[in-house]
PDB file of N, CA and C in Angstrom:
ATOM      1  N   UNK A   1     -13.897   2.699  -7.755  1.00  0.00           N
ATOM      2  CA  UNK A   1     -14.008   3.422  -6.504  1.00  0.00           C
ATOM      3  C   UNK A   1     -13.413   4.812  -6.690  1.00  0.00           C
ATOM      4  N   UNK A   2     -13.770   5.535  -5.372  1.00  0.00           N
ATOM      5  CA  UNK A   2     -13.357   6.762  -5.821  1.00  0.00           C
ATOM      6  C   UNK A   2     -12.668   6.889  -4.992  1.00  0.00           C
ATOM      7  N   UNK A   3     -11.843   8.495  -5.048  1.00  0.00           N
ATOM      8  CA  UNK A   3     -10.601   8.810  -3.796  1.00  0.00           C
ATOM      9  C   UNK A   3     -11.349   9.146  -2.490  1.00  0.00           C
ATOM     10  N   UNK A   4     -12.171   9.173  -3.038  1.00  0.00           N
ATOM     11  CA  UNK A   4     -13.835   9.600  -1.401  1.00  0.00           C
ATOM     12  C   UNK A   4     -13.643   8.391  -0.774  1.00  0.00           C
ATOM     13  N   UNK A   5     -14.381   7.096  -1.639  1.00  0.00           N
ATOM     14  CA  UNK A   5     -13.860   5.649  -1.482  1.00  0.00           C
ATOM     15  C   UNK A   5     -12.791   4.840  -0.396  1.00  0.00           C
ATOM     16  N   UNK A   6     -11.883   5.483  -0.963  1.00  0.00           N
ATOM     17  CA  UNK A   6     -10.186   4.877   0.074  1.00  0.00           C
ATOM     18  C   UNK A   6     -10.164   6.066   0.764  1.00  0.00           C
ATOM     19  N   UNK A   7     -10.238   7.097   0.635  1.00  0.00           N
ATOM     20  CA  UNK A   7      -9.851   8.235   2.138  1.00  0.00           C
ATOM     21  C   UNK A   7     -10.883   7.411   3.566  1.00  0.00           C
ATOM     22  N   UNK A   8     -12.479   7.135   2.643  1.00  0.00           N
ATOM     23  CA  UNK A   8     -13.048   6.696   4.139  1.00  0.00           C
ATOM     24  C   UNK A   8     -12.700   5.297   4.523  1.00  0.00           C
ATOM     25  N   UNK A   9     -12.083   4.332   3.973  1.00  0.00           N
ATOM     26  CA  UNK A   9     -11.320   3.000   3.981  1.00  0.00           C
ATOM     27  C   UNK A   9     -10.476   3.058   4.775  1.00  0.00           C
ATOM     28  N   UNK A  10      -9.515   4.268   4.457  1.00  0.00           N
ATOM     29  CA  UNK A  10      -8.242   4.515   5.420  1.00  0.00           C
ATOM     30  C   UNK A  10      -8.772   5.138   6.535  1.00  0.00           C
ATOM     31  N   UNK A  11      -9.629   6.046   6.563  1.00  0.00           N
ATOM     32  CA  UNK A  11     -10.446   6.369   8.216  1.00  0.00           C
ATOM     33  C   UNK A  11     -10.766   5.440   8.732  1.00  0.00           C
ATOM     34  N   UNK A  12     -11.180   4.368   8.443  1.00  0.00           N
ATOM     35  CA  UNK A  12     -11.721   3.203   9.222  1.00  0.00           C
ATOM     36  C   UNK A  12     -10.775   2.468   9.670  1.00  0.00           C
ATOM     37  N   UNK A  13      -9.718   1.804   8.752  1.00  0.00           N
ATOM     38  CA  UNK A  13      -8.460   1.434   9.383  1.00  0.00           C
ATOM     39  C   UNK A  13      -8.108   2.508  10.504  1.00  0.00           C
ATOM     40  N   UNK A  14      -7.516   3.690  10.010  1.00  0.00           N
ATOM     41  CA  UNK A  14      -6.610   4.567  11.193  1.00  0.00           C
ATOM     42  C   UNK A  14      -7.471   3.977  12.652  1.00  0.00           C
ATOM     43  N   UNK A  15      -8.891   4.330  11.908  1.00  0.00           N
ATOM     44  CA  UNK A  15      -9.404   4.427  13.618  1.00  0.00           C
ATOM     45  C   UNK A  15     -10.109   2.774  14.306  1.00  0.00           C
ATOM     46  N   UNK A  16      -9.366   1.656  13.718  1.00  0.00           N
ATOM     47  CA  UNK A  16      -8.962   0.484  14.017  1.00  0.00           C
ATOM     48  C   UNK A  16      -8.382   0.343  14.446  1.00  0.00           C
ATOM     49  N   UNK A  17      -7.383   0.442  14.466  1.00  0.00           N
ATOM     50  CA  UNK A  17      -5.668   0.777  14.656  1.00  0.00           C
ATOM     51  C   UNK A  17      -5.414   1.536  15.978  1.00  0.00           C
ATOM     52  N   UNK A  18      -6.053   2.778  16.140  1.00  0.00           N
ATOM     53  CA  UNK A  18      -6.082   3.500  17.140  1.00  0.00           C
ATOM     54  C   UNK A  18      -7.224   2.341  18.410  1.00  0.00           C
ATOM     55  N   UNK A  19      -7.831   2.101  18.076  1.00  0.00           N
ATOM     56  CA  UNK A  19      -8.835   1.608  18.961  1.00  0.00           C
ATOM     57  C   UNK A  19      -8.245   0.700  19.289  1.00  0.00           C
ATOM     58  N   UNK A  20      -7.995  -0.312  18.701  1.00  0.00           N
ATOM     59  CA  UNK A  20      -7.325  -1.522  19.196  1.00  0.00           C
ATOM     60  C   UNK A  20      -5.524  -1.406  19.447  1.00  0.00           C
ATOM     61  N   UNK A  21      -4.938  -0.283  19.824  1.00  0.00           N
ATOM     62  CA  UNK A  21      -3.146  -0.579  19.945  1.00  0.00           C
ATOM     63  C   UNK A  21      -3.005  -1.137  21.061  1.00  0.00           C
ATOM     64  N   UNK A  22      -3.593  -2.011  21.436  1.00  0.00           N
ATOM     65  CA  UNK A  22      -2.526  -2.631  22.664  1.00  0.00           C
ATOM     66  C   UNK A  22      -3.204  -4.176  22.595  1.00  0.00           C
ATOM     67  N   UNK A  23      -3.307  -4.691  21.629  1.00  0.00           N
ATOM     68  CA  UNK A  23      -3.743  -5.695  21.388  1.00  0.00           C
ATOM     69  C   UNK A  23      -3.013  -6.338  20.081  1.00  0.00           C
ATOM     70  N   UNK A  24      -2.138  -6.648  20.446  1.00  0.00           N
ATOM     71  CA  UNK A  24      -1.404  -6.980  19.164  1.00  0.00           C
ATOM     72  C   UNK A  24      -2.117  -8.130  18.269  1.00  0.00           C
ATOM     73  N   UNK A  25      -2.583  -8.938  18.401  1.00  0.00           N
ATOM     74  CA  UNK A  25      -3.580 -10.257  17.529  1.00  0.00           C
ATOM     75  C   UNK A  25      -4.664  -9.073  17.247  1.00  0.00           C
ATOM     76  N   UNK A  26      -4.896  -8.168  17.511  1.00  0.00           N
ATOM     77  CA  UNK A  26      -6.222  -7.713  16.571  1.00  0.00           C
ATOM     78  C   UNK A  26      -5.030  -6.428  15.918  1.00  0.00           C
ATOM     79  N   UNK A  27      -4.085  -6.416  15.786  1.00  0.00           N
ATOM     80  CA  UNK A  27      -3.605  -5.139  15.510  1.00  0.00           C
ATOM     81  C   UNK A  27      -3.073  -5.766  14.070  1.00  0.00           C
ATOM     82  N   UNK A  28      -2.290  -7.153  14.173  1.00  0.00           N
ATOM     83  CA  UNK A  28      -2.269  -8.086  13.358  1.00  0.00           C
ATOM     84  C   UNK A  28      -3.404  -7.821  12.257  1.00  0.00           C
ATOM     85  N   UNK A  29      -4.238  -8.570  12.711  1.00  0.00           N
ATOM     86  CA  UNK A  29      -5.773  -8.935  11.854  1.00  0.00           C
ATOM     87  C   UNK A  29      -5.587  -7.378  10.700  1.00  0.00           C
ATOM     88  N   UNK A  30      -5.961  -6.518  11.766  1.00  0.00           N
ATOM     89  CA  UNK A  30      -6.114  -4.957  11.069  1.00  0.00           C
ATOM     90  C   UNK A  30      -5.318  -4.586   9.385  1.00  0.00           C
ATOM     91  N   UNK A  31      -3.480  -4.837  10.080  1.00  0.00           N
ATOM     92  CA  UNK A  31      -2.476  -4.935   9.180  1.00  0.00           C
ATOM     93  C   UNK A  31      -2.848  -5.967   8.127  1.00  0.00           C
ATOM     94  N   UNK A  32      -3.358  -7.420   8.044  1.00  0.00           N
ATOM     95  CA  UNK A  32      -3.386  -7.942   7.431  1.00  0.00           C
ATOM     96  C   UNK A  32      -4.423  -7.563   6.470  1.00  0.00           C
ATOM     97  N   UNK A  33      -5.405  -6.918   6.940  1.00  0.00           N
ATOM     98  CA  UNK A  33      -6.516  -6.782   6.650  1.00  0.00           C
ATOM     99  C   UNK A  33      -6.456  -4.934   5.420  1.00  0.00           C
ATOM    100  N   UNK A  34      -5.697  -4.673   6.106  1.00  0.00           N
ATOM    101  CA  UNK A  34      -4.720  -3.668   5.149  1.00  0.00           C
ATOM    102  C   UNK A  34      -4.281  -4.109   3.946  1.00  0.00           C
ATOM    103  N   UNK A  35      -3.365  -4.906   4.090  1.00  0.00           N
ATOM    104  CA  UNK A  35      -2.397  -4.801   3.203  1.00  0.00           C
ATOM    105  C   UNK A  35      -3.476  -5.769   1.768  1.00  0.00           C
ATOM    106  N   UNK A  36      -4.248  -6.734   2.909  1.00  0.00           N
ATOM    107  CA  UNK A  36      -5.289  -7.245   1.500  1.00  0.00           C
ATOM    108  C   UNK A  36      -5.779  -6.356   0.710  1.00  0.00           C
ATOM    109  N   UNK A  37      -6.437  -5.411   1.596  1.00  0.00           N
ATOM    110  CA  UNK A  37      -7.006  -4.068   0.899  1.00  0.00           C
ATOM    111  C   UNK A  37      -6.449  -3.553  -0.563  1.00  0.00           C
ATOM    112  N   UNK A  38      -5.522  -3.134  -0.038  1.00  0.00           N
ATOM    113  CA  UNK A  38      -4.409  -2.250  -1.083  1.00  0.00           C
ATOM    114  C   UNK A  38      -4.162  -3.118  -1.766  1.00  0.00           C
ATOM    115  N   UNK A  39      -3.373  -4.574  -1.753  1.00  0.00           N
ATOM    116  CA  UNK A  39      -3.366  -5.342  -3.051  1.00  0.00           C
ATOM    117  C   UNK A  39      -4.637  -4.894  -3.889  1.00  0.00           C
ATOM    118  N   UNK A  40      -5.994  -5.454  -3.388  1.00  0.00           N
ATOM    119  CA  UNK A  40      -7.258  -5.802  -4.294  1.00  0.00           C
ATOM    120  C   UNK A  40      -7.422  -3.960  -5.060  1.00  0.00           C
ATOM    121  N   UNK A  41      -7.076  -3.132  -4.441  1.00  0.00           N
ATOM    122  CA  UNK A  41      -7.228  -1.654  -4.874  1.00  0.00           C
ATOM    123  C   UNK A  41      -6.385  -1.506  -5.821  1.00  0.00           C
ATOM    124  N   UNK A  42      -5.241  -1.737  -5.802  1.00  0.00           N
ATOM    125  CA  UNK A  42      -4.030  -1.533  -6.751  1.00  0.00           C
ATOM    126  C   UNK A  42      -4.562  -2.739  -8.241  1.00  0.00           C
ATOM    127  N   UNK A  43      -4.987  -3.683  -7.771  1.00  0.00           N
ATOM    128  CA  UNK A  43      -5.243  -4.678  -9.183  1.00  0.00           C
ATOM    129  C   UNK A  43      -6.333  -3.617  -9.382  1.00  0.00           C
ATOM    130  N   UNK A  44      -7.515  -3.125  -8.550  1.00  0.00           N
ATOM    131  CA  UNK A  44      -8.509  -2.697  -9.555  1.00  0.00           C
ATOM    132  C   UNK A  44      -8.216  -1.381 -10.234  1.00  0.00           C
ATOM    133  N   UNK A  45      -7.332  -0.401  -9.493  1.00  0.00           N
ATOM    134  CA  UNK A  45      -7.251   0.380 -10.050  1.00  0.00           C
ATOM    135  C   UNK A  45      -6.122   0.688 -10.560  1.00  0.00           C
ATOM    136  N   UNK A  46      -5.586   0.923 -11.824  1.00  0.00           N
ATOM    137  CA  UNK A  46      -3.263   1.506 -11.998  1.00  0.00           C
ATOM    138  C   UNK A  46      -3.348   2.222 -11.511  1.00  0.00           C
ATOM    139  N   UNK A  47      -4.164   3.303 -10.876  1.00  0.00           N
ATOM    140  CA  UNK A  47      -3.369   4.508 -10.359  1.00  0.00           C
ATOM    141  C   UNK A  47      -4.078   4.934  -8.952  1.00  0.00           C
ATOM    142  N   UNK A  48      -4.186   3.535  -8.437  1.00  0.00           N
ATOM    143  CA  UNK A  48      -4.098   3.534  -7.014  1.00  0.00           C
ATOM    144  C   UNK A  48      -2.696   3.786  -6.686  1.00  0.00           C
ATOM    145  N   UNK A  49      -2.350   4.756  -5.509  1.00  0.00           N
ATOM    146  CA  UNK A  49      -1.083   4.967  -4.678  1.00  0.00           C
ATOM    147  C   UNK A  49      -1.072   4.464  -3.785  1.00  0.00           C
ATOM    148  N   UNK A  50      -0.339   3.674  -3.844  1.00  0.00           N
ATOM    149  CA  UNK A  50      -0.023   2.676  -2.221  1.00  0.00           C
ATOM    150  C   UNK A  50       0.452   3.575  -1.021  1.00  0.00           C
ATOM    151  N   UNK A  51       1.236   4.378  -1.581  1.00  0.00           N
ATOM    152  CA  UNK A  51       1.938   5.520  -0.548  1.00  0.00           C
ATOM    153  C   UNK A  51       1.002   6.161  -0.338  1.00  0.00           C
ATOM    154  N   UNK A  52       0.438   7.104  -1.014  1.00  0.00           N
ATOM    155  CA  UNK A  52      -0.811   8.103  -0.686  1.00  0.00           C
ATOM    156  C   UNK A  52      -1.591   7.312  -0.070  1.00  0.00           C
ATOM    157  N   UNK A  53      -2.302   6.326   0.039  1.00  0.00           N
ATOM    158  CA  UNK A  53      -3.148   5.183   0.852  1.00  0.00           C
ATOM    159  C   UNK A  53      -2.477   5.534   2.248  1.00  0.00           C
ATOM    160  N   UNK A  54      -1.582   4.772   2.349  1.00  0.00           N
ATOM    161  CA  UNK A  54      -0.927   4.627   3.618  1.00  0.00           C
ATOM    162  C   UNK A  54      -0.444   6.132   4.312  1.00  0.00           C
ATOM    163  N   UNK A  55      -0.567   6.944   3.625  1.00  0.00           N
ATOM    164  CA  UNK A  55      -0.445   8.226   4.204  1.00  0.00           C
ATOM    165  C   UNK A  55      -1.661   8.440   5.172  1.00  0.00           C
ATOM    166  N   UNK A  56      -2.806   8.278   3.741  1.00  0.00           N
ATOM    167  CA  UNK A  56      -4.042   8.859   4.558  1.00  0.00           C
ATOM    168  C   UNK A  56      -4.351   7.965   5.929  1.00  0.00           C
ATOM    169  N   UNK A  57      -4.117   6.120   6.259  1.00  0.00           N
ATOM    170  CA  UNK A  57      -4.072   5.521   7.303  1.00  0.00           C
ATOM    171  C   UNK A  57      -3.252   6.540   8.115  1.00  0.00           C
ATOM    172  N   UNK A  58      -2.149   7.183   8.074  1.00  0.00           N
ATOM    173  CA  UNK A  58      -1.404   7.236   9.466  1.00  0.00           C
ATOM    174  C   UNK A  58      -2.042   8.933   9.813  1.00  0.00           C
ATOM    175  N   UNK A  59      -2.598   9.342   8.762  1.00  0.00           N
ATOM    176  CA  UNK A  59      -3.298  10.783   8.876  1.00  0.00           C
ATOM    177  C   UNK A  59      -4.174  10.597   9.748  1.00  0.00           C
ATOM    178  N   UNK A  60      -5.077   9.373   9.442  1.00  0.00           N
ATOM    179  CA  UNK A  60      -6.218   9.592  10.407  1.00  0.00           C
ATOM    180  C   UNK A  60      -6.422   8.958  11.657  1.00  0.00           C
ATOM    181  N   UNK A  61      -5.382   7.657  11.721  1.00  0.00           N
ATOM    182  CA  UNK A  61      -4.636   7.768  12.895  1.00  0.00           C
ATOM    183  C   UNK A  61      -4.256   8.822  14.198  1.00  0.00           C
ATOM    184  N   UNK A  62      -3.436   9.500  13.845  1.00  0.00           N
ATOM    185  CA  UNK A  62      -3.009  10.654  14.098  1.00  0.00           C
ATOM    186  C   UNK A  62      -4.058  11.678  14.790  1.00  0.00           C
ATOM    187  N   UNK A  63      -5.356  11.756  13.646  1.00  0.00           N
ATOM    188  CA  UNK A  63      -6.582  12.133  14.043  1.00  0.00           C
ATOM    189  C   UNK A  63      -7.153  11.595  15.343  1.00  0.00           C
ATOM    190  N   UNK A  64      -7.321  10.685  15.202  1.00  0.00           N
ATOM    191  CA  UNK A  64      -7.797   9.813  16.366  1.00  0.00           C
ATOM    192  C   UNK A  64      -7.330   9.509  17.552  1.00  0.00           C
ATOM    193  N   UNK A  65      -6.258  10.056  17.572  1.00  0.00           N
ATOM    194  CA  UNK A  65      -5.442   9.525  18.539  1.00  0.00           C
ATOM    195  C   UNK A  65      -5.310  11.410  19.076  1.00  0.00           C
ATOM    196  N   UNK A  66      -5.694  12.444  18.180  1.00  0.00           N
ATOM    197  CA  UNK A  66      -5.458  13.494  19.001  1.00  0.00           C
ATOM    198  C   UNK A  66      -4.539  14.389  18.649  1.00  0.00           C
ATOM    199  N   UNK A  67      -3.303  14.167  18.099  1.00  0.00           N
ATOM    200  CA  UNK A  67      -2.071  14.944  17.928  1.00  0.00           C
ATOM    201  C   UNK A  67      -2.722  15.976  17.065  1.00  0.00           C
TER     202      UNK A  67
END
């Protein structure tokens, strides 16, 4: 995969996340559904960044939400 790849991965989360915050059982799902992510990314790739990942989630978050 490419960094094109996980930037639009993490857009889709952020704007999961944003869509659903007041629903904690789907906010759950989301997180879980995260963190599977990034495991399976990190085995496929060594120089997947878990941090840089999770950056770009709260970036586009952020986006979505407006700030």
């Amino acid at each position: 995969m490419t960094r094109k790849d996980y930037d639009t991965i993490a857009a889709c989360i952020g704007a999961a996340h944003k869509a659903n915050n007041h629903d904690e059982s789907v906010i759950k799902g989301i997180r879980d559904l995260q963190h599977r992510l990034e495991l399976e990314f990190s085995l496929d790739n060594p120089k997947f960044s878990l941090d840089k990942f999770r950056l770009r989630v709260q970036y586009w978050y952020k986006i979505h939400v407006g700030y």
